[in-house]
Protein backbone atom coordinates (compact mmCIF):
# COMPACT_ATOMS: atom_id res chain seq x y z
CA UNK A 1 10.53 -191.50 -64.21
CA UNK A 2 10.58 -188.07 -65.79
CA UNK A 3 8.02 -185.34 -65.18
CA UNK A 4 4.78 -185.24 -67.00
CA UNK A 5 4.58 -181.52 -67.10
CA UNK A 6 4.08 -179.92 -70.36
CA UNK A 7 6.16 -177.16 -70.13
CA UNK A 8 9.28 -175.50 -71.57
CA UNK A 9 12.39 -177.20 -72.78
CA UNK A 10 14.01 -175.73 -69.44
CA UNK A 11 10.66 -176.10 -67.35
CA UNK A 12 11.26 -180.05 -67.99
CA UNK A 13 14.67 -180.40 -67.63
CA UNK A 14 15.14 -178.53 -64.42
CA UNK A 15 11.75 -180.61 -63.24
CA UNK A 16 13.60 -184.00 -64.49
CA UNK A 17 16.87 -182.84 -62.92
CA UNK A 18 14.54 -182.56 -59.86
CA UNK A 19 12.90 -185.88 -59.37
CA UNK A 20 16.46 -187.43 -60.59
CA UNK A 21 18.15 -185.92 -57.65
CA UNK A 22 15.31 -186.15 -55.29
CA UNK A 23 14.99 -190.03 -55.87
CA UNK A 24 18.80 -190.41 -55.85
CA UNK A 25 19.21 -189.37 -52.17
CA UNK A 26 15.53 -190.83 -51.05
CA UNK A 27 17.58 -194.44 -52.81
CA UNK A 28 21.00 -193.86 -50.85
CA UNK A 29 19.73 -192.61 -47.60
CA UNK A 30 17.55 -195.90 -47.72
CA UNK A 31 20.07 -198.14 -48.37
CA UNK A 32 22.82 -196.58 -46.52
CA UNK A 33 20.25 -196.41 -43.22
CA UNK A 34 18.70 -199.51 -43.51
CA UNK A 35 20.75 -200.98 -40.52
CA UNK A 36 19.54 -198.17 -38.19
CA UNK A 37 15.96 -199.83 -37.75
CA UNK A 38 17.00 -202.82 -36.21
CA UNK A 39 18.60 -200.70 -33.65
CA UNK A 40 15.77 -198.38 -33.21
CA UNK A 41 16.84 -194.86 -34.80
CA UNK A 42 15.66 -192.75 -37.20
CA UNK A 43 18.01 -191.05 -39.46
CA UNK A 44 17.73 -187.45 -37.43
CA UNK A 45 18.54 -189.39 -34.35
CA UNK A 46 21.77 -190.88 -35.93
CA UNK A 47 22.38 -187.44 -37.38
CA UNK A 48 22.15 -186.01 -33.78
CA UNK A 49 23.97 -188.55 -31.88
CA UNK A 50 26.34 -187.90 -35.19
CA UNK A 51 26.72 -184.10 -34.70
CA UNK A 52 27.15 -184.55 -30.73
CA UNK A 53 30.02 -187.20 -30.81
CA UNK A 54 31.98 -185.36 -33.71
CA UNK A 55 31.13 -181.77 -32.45
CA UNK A 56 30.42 -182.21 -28.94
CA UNK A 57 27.89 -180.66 -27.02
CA UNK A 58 25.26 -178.54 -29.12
CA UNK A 59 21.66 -176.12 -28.24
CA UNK A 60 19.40 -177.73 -29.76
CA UNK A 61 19.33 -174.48 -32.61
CA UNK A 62 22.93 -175.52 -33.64
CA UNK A 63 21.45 -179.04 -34.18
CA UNK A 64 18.35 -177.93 -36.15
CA UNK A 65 20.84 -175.70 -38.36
CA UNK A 66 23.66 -178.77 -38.99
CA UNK A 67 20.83 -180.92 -39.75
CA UNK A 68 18.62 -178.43 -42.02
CA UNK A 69 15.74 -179.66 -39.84
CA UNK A 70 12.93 -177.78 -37.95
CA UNK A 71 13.20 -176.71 -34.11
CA UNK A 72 10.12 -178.36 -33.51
CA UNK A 73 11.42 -181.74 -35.34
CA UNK A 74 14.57 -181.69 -33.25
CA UNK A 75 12.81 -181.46 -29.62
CA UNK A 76 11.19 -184.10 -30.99
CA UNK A 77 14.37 -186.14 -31.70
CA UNK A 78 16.41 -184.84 -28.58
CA UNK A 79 13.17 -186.06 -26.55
CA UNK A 80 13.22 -189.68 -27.73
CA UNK A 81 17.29 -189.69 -27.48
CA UNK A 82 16.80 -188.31 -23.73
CA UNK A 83 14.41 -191.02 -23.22
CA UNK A 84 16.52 -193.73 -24.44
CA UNK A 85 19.74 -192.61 -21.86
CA UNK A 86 21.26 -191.71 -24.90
CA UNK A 87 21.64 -187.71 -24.68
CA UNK A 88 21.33 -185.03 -21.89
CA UNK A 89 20.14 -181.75 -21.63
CA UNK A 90 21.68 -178.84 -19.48
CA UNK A 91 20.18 -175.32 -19.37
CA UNK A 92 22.88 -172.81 -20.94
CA UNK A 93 23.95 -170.97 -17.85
CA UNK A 94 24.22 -167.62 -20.10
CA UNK A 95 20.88 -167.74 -21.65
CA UNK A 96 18.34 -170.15 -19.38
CA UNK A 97 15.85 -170.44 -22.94
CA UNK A 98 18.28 -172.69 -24.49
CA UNK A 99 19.72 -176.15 -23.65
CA UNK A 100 22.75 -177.87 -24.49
CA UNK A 101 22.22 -181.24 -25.46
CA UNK A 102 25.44 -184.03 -24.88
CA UNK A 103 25.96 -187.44 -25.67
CA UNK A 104 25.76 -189.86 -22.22
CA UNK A 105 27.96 -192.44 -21.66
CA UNK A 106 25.87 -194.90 -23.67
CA UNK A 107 24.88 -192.49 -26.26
CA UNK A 108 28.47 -192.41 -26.92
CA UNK A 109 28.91 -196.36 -26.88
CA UNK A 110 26.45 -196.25 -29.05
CA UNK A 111 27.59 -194.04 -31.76
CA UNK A 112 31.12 -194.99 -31.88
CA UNK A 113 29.62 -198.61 -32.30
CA UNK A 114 27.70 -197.84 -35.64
CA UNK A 115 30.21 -195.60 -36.57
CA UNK A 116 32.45 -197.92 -38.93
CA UNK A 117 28.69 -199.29 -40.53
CA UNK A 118 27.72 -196.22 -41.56
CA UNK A 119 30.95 -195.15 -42.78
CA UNK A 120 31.06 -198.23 -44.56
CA UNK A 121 27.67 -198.53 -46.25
CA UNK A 122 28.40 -194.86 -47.45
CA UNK A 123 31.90 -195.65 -48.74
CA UNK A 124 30.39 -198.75 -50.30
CA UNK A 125 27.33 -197.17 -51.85
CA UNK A 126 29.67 -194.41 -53.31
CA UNK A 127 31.96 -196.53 -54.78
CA UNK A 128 30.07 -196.36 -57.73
CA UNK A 129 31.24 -193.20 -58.55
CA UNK A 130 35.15 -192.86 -59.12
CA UNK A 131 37.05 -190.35 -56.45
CA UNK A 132 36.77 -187.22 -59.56
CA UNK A 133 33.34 -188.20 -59.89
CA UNK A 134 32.83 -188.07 -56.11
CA UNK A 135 34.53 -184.36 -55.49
CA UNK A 136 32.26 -183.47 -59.11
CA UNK A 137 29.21 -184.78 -57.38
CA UNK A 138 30.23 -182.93 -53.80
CA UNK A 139 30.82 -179.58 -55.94
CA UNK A 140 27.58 -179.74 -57.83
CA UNK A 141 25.57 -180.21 -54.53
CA UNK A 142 27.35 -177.50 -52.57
CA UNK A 143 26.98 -174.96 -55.87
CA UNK A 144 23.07 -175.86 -55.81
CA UNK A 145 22.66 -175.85 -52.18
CA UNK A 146 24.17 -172.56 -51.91
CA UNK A 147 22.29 -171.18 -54.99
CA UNK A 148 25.30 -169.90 -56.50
C-alpha cells in the first residue's frame, strides 16, 4: 500500500521504499517465526538463546547490541529465559555491574532442537529470491543499515 503523503517525487518514493521494506520483514519474520509460539518464545528470546549457543556466553550489553534491542528490553528477555531454566546469569568477576548470561543445559537442548526449523523456514522463505538476488538483497540492507 503506498504512502498517502503528498510530497515530493523523492519524499514518496523514499516513503514507499519505506513501508515496502518495513512490511517485507514484519511478513518474513511472521512467517519464518510462526513455529516459535507453540513453544513459548518470542522472537528476542530465540534471538538470545541464538546469540548464546553460536557465540557463547554474552553481558547482557553485547546482547542488546547483536540484537539492536534496548537494555531494558533484554533484562526483560534474559528474565523470562532465566525463569524458564533456559539461561544463567553470573556476575562478571572484573566489573560486578554486569552479568554474563549462558545457555543451561536445557537452554541448549533447546536451541539446537529448533535450530534446523528455523534454518529451514528461512532457507525456504528465501528461496524466492535466486542466490545473486540473495547476496543483492544482503548488500542493499547492509549499505542502508550502515548509512553509507
Amino acid at each position: 500500500m503506498p504512502t498517502h503523503h503528498q510530497g515530493s517525487p523523492q519524499e514518496d518514493l523514499a516513503l514507499n521504499t519505506y513501508i515496502s521494506l518495513l512490511r517485507c520483514a514484519e511478513t518474513v519474520t511472521s512467517d519464518t517465526t510462526r513455529n516459535l509460539a507453540s513453544i513459548n518464545l518470542s522472537v528476542g528470546q530465540f534471538g538470545t538463546l541464538e546469540a548464546l549457543y553460536h557465540l557463547g556466553p554474552l553481558c547482557q550489553r553485547d546482547i542488546g547490541k547483536k540484537l539492536l534491542k534496548t537494555g531494558g528490553n533484554i533484562t526483560t528477555v534474559v528474565d523470562n529465559l532465566e525463569k524458564r531454566g533456559l539461561v544463567k546469569r553470573h556476575r562478571l568477576p572484573e566489573d560486578r555491574r554486569y552479568y554474563s548470561v549462558a545457555l543451561t543445559e536445557a537452554g541448549r537442548k533447546l536451541i539446537a532442537e529448533i535450530m534446523p526449523c528455523q534454518i529451514g523456514n528461512i532457507t525456504r522463505r528465501l528461496a524466492v529470491l535466486t542466490a545473486p538476488e540473495q547476496v543483492e538483497l544482503r548488500r542493499l540492507c547492509r549499505k542502508l543499515g550502515l548509512g553509507v
